[in-house]
N, C-alpha and C. Protein backbone atom coordinates (compact mmCIF):
# COMPACT_ATOMS: atom_id res chain seq x y z
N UNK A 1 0.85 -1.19 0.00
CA UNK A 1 0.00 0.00 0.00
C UNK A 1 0.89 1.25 0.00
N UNK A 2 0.35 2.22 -1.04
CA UNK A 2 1.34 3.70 -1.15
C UNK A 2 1.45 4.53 0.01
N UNK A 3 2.33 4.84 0.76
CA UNK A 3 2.28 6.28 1.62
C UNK A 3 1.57 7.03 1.54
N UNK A 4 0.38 7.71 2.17
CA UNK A 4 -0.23 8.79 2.46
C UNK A 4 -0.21 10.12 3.49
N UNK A 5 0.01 10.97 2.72
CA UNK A 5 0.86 12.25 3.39
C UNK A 5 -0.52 12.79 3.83
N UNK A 6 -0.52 13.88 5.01
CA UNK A 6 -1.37 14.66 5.05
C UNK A 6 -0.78 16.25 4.59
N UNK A 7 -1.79 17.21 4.39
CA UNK A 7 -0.56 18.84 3.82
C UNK A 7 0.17 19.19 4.88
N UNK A 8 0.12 18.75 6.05
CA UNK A 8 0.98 19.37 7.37
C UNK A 8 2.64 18.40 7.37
N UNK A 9 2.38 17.22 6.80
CA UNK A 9 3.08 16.39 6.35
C UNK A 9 3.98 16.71 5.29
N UNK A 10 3.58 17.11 4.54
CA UNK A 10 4.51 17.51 3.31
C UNK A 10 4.93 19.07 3.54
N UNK A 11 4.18 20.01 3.76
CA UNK A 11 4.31 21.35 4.46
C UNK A 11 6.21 20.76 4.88
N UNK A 12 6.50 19.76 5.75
CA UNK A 12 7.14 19.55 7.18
C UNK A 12 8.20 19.55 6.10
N UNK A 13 8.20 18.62 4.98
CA UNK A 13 9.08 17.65 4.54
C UNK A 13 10.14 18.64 2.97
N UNK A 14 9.20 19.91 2.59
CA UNK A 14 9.16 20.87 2.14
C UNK A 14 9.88 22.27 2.81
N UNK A 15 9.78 22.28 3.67
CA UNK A 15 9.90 23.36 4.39
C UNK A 15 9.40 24.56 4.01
N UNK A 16 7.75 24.33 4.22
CA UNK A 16 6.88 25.47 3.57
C UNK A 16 5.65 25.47 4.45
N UNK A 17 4.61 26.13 4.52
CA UNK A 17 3.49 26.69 5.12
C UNK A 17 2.69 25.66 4.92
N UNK A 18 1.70 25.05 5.54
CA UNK A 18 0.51 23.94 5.44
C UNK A 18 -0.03 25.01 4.52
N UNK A 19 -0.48 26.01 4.76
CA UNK A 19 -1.05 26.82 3.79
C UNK A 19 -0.93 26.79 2.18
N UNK A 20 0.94 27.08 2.19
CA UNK A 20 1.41 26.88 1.22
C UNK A 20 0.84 25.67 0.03
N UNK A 21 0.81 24.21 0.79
CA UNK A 21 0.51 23.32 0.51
C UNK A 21 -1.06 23.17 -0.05
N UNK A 22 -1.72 24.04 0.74
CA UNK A 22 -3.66 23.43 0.50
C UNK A 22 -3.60 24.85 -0.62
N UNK A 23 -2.69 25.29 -1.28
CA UNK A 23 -3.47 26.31 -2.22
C UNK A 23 -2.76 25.23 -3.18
N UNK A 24 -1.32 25.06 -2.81
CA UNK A 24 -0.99 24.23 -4.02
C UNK A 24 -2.26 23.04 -4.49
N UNK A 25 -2.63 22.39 -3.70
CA UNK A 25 -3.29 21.53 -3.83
C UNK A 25 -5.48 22.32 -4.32
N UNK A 26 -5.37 23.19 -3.74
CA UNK A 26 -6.63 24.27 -4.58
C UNK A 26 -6.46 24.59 -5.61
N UNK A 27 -5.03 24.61 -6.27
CA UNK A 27 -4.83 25.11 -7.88
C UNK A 27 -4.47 23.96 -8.73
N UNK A 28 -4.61 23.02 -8.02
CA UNK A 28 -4.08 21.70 -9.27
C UNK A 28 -2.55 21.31 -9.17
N UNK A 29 -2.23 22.40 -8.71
CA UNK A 29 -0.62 21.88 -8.76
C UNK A 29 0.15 20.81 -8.40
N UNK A 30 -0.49 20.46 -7.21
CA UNK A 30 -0.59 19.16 -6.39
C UNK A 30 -1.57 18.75 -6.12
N UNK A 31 -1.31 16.93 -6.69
CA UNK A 31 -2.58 16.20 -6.83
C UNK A 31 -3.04 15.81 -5.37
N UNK A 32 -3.97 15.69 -5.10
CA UNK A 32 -4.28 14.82 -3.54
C UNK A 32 -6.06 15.07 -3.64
N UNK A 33 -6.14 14.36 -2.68
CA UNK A 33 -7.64 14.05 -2.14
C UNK A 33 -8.15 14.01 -1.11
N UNK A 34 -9.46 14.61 -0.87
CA UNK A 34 -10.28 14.97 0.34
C UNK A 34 -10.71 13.43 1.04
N UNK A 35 -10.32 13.13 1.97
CA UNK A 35 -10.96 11.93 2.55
C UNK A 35 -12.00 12.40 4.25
N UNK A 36 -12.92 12.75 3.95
CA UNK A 36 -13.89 13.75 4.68
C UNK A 36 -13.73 15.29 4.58
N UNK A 37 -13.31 16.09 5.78
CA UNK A 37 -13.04 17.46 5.47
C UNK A 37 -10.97 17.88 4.98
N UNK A 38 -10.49 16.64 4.95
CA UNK A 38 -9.14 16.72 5.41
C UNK A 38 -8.43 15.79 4.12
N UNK A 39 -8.10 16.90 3.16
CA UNK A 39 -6.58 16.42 2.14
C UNK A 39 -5.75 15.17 2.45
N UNK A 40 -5.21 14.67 1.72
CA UNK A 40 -4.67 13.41 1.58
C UNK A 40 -3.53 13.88 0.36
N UNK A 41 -2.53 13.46 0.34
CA UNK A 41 -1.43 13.35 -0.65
C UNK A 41 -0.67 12.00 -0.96
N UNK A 42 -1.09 11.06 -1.73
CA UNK A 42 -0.01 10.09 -1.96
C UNK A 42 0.90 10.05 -2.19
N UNK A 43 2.32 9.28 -2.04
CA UNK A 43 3.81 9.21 -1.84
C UNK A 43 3.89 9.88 -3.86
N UNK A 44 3.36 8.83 -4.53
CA UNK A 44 3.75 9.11 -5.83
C UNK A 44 3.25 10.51 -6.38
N UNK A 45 2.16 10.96 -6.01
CA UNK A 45 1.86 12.67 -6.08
C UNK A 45 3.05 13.37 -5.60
N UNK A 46 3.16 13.00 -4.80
CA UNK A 46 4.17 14.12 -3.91
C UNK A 46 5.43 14.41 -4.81
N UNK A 47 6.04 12.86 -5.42
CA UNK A 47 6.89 13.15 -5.71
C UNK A 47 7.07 13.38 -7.25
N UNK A 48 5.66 13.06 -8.10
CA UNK A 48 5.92 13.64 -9.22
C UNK A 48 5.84 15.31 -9.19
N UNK A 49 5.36 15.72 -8.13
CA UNK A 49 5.77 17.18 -8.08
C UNK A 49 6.54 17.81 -7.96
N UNK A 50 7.53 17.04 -6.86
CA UNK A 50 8.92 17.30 -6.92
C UNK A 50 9.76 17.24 -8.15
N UNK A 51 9.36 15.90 -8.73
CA UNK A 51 9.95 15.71 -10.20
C UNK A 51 9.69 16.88 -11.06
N UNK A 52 8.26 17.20 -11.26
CA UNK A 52 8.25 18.57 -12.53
C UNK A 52 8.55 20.07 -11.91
N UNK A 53 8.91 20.60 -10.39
CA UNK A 53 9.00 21.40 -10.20
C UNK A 53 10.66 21.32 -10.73
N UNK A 54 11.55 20.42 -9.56
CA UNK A 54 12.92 20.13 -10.25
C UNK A 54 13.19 20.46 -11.42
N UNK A 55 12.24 19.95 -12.50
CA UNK A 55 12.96 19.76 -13.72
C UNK A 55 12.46 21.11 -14.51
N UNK A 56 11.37 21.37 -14.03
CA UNK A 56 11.04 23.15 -14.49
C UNK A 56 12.20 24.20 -13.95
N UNK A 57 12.79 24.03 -13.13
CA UNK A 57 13.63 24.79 -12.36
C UNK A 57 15.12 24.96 -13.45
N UNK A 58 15.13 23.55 -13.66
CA UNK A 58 16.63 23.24 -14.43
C UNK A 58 16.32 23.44 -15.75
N UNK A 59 15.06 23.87 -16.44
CA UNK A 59 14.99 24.84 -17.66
C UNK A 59 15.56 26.00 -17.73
N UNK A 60 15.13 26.60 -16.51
CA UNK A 60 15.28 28.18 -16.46
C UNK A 60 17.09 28.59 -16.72
């Protein structure tokens, strides 16, 4: 079974705002899912985000 992050979780692992995280995740940017009132992020979401932010970065 895949890892499931919560946004305070990845917020941690990021070193960024839970906030930061639930807009990312309000704009599409990061995939995840509501499991009642409360976001969910799977291991492989997480890290294909990391993957296209990385590799957007190393365009510039």
């Amino acid at each position: 079974m895949p890892e499931i992050y919560t946004p305070d979780e990845i917020a941690e692992k990021l070193k960024v705002s839970e906030q930061t995280i639930r807009r990312y995740l309000r704009e599409k940017k990061l995939e995840g899912f509501k499991l009642g009132n409360t976001w969910r992020i799977t291991e492989k979401s997480f890290l294909d985000f990391i993957e296209e932010r990385s590799s957007s970065n190393q365009e510039k």
